[in-house]
N, C-alpha and C. Protein backbone atom coordinates (compact mmCIF):
# COMPACT_ATOMS: atom_id res chain seq x y z
N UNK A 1 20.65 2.77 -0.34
CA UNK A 1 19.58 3.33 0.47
C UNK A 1 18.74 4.27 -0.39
N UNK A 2 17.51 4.48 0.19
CA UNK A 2 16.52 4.94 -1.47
C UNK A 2 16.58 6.24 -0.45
N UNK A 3 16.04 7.50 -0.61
CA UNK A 3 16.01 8.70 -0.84
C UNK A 3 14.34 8.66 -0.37
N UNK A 4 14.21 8.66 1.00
CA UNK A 4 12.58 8.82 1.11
C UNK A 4 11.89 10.08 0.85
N UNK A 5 13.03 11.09 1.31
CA UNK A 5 12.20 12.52 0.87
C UNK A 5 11.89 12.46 -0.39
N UNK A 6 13.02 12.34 -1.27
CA UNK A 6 12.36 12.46 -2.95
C UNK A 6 11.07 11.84 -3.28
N UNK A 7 10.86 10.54 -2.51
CA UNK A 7 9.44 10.11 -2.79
C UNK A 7 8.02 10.72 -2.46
N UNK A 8 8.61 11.28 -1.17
CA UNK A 8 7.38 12.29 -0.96
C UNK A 8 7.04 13.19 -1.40
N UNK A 9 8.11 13.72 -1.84
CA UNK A 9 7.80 14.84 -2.73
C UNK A 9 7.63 14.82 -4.53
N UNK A 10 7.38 13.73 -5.04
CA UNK A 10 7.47 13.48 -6.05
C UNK A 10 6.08 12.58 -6.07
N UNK A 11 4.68 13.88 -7.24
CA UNK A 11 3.98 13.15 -7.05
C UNK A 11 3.78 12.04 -8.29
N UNK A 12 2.39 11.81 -7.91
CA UNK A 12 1.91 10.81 -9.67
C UNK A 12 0.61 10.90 -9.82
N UNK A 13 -0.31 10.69 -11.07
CA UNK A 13 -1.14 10.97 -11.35
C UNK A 13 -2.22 9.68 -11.37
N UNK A 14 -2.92 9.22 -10.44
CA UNK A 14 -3.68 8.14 -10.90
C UNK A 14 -4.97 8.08 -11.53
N UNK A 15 -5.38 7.54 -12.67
CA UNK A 15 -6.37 7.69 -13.26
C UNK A 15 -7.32 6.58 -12.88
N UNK A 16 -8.90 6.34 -12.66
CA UNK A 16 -9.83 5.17 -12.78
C UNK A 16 -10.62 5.10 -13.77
N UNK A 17 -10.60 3.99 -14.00
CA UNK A 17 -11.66 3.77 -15.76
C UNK A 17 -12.63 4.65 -15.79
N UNK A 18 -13.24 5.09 -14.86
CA UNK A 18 -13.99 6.25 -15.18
C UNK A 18 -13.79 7.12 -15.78
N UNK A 19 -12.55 7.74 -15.45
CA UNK A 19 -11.99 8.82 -15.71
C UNK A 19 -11.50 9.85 -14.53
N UNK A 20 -11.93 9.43 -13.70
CA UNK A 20 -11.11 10.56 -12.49
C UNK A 20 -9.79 10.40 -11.81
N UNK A 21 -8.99 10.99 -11.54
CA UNK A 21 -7.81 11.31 -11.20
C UNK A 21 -7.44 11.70 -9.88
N UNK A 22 -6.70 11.23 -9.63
CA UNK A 22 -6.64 11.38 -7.75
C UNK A 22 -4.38 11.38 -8.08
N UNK A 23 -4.08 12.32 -7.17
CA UNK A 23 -2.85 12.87 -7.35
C UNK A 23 -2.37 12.65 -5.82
N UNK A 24 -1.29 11.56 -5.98
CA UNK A 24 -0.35 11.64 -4.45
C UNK A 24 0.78 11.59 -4.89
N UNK A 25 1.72 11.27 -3.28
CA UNK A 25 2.83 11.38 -3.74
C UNK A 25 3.40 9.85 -4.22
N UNK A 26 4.32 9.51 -4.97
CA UNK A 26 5.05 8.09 -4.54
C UNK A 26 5.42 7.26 -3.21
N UNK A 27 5.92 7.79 -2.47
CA UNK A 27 5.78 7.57 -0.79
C UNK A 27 4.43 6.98 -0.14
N UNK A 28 3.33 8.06 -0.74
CA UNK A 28 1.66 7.59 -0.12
C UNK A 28 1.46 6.70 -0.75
N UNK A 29 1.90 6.28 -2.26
CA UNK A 29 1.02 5.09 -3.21
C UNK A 29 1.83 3.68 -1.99
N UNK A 30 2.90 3.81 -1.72
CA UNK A 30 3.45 2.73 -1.63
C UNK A 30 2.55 2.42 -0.10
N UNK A 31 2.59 2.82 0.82
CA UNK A 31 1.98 3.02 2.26
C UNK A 31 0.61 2.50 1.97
N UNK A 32 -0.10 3.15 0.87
CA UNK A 32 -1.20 2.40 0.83
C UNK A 32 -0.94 0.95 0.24
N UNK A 33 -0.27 0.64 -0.61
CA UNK A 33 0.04 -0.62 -1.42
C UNK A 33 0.35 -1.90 -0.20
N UNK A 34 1.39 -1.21 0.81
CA UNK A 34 1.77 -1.94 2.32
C UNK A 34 0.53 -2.28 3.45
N UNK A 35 -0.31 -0.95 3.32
CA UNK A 35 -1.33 -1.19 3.52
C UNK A 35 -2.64 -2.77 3.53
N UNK A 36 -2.66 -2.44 2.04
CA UNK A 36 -3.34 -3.47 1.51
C UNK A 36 -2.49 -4.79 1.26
N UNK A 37 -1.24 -4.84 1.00
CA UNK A 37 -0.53 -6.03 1.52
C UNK A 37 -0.78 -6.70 2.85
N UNK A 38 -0.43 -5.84 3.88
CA UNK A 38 -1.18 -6.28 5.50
C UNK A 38 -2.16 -6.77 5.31
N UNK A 39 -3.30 -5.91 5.19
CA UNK A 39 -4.52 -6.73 5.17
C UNK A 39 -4.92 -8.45 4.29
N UNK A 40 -4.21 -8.27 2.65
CA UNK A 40 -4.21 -9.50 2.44
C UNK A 40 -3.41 -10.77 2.97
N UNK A 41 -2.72 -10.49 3.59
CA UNK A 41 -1.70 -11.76 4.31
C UNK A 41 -2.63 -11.48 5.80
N UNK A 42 -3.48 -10.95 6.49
CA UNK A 42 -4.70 -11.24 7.48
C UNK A 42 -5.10 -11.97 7.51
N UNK A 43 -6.11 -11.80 5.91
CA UNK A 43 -6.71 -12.91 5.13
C UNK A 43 -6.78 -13.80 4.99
N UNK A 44 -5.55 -13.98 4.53
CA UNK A 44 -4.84 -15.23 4.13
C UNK A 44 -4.94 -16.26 5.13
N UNK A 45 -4.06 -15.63 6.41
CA UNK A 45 -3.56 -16.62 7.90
C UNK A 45 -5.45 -16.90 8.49
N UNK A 46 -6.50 -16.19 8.43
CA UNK A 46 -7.73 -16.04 9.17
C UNK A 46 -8.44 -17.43 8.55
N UNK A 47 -8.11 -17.23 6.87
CA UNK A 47 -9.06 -18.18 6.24
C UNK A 47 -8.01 -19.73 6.75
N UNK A 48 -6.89 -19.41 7.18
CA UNK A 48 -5.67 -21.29 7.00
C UNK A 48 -6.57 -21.53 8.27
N UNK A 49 -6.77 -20.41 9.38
CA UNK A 49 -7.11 -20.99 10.86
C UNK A 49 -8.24 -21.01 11.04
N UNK A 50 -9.35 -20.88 9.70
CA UNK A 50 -10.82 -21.47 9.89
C UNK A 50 -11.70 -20.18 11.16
N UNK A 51 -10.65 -18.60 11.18
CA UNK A 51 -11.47 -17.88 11.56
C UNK A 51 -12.58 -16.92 10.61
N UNK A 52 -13.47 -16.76 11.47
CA UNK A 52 -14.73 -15.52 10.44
C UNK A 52 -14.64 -14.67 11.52
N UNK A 53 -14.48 -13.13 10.73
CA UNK A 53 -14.62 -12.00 11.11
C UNK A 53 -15.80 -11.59 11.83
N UNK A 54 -16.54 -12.19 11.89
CA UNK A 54 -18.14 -12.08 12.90
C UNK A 54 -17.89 -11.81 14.29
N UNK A 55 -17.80 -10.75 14.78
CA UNK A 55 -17.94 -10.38 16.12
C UNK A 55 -16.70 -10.43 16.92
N UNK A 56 -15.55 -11.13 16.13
CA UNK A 56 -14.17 -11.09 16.65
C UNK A 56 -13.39 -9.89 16.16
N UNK A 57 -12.78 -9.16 17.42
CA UNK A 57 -11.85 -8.34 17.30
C UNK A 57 -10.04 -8.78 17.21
N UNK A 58 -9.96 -8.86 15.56
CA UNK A 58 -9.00 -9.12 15.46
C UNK A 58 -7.89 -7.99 14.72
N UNK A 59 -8.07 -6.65 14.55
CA UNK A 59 -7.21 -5.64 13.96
C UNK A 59 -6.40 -4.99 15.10
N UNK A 60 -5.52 -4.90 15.11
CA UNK A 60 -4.53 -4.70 15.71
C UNK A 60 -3.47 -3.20 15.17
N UNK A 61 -4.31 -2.19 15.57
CA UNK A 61 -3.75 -1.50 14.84
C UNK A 61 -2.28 -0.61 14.99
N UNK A 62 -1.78 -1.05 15.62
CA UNK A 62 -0.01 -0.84 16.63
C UNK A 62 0.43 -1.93 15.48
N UNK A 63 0.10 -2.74 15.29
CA UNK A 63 0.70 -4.02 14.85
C UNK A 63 1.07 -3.87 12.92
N UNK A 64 -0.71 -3.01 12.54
CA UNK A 64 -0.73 -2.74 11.13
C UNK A 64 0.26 -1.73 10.99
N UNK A 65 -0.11 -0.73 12.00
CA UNK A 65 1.39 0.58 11.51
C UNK A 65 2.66 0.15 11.71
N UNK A 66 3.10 -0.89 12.20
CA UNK A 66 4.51 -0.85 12.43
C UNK A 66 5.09 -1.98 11.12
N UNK A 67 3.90 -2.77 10.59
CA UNK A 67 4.53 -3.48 9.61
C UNK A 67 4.32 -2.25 8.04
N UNK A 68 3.59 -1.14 8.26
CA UNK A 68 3.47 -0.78 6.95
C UNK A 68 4.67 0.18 7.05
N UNK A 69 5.29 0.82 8.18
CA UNK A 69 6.31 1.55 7.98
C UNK A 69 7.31 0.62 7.90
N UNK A 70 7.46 -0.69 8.52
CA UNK A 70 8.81 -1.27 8.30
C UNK A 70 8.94 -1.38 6.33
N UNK A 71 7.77 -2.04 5.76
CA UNK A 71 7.25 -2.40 5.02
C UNK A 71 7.46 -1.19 3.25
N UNK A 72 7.46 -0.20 3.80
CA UNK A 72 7.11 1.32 3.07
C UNK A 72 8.47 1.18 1.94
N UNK A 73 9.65 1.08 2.46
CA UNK A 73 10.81 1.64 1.95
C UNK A 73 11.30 0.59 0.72
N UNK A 74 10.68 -0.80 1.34
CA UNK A 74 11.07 -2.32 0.57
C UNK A 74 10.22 -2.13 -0.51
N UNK A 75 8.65 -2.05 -0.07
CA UNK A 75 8.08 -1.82 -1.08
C UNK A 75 7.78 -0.05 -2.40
N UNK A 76 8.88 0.71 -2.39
CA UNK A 76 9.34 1.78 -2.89
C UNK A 76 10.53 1.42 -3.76
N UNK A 77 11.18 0.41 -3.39
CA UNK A 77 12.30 -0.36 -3.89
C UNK A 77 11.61 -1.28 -4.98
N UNK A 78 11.17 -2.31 -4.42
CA UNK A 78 10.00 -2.76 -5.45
C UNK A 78 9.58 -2.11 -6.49
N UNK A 79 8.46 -1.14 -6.63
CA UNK A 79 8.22 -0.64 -7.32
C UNK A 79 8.62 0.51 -8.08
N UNK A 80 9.98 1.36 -8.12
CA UNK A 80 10.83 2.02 -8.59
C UNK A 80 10.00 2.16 -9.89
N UNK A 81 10.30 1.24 -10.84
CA UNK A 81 10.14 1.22 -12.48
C UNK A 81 8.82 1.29 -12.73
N UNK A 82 7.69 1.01 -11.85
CA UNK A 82 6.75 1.20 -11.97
C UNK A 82 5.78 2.27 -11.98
N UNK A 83 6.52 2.73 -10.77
CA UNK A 83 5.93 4.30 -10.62
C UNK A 83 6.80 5.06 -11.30
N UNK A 84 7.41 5.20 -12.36
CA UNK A 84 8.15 6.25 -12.97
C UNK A 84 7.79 6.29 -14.58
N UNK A 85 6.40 5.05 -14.06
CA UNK A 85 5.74 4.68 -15.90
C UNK A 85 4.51 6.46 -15.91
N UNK A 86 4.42 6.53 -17.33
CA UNK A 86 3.74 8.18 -17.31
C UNK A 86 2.42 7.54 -16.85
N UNK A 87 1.62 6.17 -17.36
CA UNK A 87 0.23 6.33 -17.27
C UNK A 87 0.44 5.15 -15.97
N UNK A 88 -0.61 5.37 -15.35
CA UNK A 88 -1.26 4.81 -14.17
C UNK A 88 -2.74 4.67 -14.38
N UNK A 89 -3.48 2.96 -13.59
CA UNK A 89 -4.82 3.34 -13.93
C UNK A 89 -5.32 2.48 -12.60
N UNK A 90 -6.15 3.04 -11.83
CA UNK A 90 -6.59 2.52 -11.11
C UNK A 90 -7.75 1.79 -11.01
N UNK A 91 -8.56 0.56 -9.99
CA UNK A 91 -9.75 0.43 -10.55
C UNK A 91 -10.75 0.67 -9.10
């Protein structure tokens, strides 16, 4: 079992080719990472069933929070070795 407090409290430094730096914790990188996982598997199923986002209400947002918290801890597990690298770069 992973240790969620330590993640929250343990931040990291992300850099963008620009050069600016934006500082969270490990816990938030992953939530957003689950995040944007959700949304691309949306994608994915919208484009197999030949839907367009035009005027259809399809976000579900009960539905997005409950897969990014189920989602949070697996993907913290996942990425362990990754986030414990010194440089980070975002784009």
């Amino acid at each position: 079992m992973i240790d969620i407090e330590k993640y929250k409290n343990t931040n990291i430094r992300l850099k963008t080719p620009k050069g600016e730096e934006h500082i969270m914790s490990q816990y938030e990188v992953c939530r957003w990472f689950s995040l944007i996982e959700a949304v691309d598997i949306i994608d994915k199923k919208a484009s197999q069933l030949g839907v367009k986002g035009d005027g259809i209400n399809w976000v579900k947002p009960i539905a997005l929070q409950k897969y990014i918290d189920e989602r949070t801890e697996s993907m913290l597990f996942e990425l362990l070795e990754d986030l414990d690298k010194e440089e980070k770069c975002t784009t």
